[in-house]
C-alpha atoms as a PDB file:
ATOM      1  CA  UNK A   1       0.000   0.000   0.000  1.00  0.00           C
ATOM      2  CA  UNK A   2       1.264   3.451  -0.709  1.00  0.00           C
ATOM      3  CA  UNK A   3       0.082   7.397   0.385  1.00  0.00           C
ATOM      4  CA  UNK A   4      -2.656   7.255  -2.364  1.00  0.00           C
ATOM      5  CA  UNK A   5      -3.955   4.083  -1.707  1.00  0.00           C
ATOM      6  CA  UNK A   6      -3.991   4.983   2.171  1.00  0.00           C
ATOM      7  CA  UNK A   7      -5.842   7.943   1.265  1.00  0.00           C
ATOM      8  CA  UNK A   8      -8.277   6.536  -0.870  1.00  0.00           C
ATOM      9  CA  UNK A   9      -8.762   4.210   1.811  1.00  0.00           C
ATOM     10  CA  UNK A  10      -9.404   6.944   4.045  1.00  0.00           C
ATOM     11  CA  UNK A  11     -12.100   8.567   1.426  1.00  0.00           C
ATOM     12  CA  UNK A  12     -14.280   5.068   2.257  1.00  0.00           C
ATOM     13  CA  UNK A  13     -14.635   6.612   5.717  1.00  0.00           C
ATOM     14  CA  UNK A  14     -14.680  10.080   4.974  1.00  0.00           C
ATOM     15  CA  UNK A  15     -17.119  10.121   1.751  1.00  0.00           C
ATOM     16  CA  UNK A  16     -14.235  13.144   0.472  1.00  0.00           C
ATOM     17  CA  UNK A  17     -10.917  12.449  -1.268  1.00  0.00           C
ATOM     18  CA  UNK A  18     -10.026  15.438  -0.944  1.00  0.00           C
ATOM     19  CA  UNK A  19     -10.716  15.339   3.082  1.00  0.00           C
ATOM     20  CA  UNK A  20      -9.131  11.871   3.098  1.00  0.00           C
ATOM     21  CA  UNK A  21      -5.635  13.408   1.851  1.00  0.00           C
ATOM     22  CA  UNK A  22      -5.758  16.632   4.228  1.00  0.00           C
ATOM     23  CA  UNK A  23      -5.987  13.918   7.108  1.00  0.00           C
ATOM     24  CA  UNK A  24      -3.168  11.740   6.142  1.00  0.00           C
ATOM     25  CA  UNK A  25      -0.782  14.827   4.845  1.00  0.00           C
ATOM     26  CA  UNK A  26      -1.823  16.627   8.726  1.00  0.00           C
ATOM     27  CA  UNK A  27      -1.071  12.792  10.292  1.00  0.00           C
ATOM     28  CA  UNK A  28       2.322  12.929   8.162  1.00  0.00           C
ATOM     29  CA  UNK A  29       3.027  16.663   9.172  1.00  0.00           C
ATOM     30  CA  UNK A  30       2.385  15.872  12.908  1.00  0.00           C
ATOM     31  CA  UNK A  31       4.275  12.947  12.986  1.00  0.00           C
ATOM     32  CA  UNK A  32       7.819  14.702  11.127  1.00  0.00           C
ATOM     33  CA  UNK A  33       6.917  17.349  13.220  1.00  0.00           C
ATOM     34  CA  UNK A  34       7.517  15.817  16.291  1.00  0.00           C
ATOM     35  CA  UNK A  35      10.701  13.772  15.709  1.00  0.00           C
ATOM     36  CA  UNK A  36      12.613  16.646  13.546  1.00  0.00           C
ATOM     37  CA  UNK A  37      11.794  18.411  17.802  1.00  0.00           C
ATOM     38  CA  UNK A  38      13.447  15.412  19.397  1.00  0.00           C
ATOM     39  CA  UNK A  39       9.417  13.934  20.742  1.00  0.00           C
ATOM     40  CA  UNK A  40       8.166  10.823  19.903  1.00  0.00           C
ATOM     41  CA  UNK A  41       4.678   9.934  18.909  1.00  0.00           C
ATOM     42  CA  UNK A  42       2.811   6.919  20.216  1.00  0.00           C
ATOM     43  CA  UNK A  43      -0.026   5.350  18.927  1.00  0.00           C
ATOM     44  CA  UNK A  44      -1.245   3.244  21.479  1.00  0.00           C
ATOM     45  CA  UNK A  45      -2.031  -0.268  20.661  1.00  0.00           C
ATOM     46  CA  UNK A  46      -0.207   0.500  17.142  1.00  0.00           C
ATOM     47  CA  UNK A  47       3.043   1.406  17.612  1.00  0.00           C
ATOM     48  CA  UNK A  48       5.926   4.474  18.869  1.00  0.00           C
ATOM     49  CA  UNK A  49       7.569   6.699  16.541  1.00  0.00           C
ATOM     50  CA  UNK A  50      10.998   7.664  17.903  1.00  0.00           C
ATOM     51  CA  UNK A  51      14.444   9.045  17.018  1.00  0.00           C
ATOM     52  CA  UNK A  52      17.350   6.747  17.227  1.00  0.00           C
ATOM     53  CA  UNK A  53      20.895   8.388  18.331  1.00  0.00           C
ATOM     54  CA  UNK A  54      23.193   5.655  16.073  1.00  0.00           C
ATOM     55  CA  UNK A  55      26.935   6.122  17.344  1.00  0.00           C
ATOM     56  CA  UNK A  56      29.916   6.966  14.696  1.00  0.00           C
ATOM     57  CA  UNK A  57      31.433   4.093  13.530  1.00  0.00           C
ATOM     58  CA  UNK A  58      34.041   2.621  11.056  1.00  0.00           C
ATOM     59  CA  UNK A  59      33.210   0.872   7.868  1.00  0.00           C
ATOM     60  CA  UNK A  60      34.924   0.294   4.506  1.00  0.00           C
ATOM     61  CA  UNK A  61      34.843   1.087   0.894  1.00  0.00           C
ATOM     62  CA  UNK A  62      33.009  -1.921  -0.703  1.00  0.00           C
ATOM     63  CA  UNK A  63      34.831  -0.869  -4.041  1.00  0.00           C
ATOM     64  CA  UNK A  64      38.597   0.187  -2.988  1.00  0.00           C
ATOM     65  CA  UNK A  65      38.574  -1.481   0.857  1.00  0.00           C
ATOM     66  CA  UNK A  66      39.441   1.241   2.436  1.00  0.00           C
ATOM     67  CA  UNK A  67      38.497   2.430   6.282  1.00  0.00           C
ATOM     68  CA  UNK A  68      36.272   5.103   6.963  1.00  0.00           C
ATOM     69  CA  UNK A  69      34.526   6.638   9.171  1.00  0.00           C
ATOM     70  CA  UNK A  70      31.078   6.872   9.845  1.00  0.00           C
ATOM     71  CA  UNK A  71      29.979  10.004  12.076  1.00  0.00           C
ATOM     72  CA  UNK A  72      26.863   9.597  14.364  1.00  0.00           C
ATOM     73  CA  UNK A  73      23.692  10.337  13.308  1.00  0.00           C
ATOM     74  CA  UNK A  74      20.000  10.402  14.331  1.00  0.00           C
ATOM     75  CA  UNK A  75      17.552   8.284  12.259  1.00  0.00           C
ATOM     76  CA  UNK A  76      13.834   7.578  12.833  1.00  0.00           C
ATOM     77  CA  UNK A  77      12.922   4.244  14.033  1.00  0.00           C
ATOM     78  CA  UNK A  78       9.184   2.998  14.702  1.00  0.00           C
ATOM     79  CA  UNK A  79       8.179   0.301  17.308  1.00  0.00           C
ATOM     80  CA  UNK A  80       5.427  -1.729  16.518  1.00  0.00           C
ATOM     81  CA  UNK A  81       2.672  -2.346  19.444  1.00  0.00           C
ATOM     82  CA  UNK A  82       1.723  -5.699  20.420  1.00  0.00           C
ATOM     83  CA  UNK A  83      -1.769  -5.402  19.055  1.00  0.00           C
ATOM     84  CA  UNK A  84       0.128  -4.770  15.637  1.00  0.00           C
ATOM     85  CA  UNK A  85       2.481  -7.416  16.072  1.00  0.00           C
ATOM     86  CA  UNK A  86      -0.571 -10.091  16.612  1.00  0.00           C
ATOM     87  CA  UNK A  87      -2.049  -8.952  13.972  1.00  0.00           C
ATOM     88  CA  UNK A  88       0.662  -9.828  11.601  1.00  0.00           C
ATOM     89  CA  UNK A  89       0.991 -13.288  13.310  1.00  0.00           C
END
């Protein structure tokens, strides 16, 4: 499933396309919104947006072999719920 069949999904429920997308673009917004501020977002029962601090490593050039370094970073991570996770059982 991608963004346009989410929001035509969310049309069925809304009777308005155009509705449907302002509610999943907001959703989107709010959600970016939150983890660009260092916040999280949880959806209970469904899952916890979150930023992950990943330390700076080493690693190596696949084509020439040489070391390098990789500096730290932060990267989004989501958690699924456990209602999700039994659902996908």
């Amino acid at each position: 499933m991608n963004k346009s069949d989410l929001i035509k999904k969310v049309s069925e429920v809304l009777n308005s396309k155009k509705k449907a997308q302002a509610a999943v673009d907001s959703i989107i917004k709010a959600i970016t919104e939150a983890l660009s501020s260092n916040d999280s977002v949880a959806l209970v029962r469904f899952g916890t947006f979150k930023i992950a601090n990943r330390k700076a490593k080493k690693g190596r050039n696949p084509q020439t072999g040489k070391e390098i370094n990789i500096p730290a970073k932060k990267a989004p991570k989501f958690v699924p719920g456990k209602a999700l996770k039994d659902a996908v059982k």
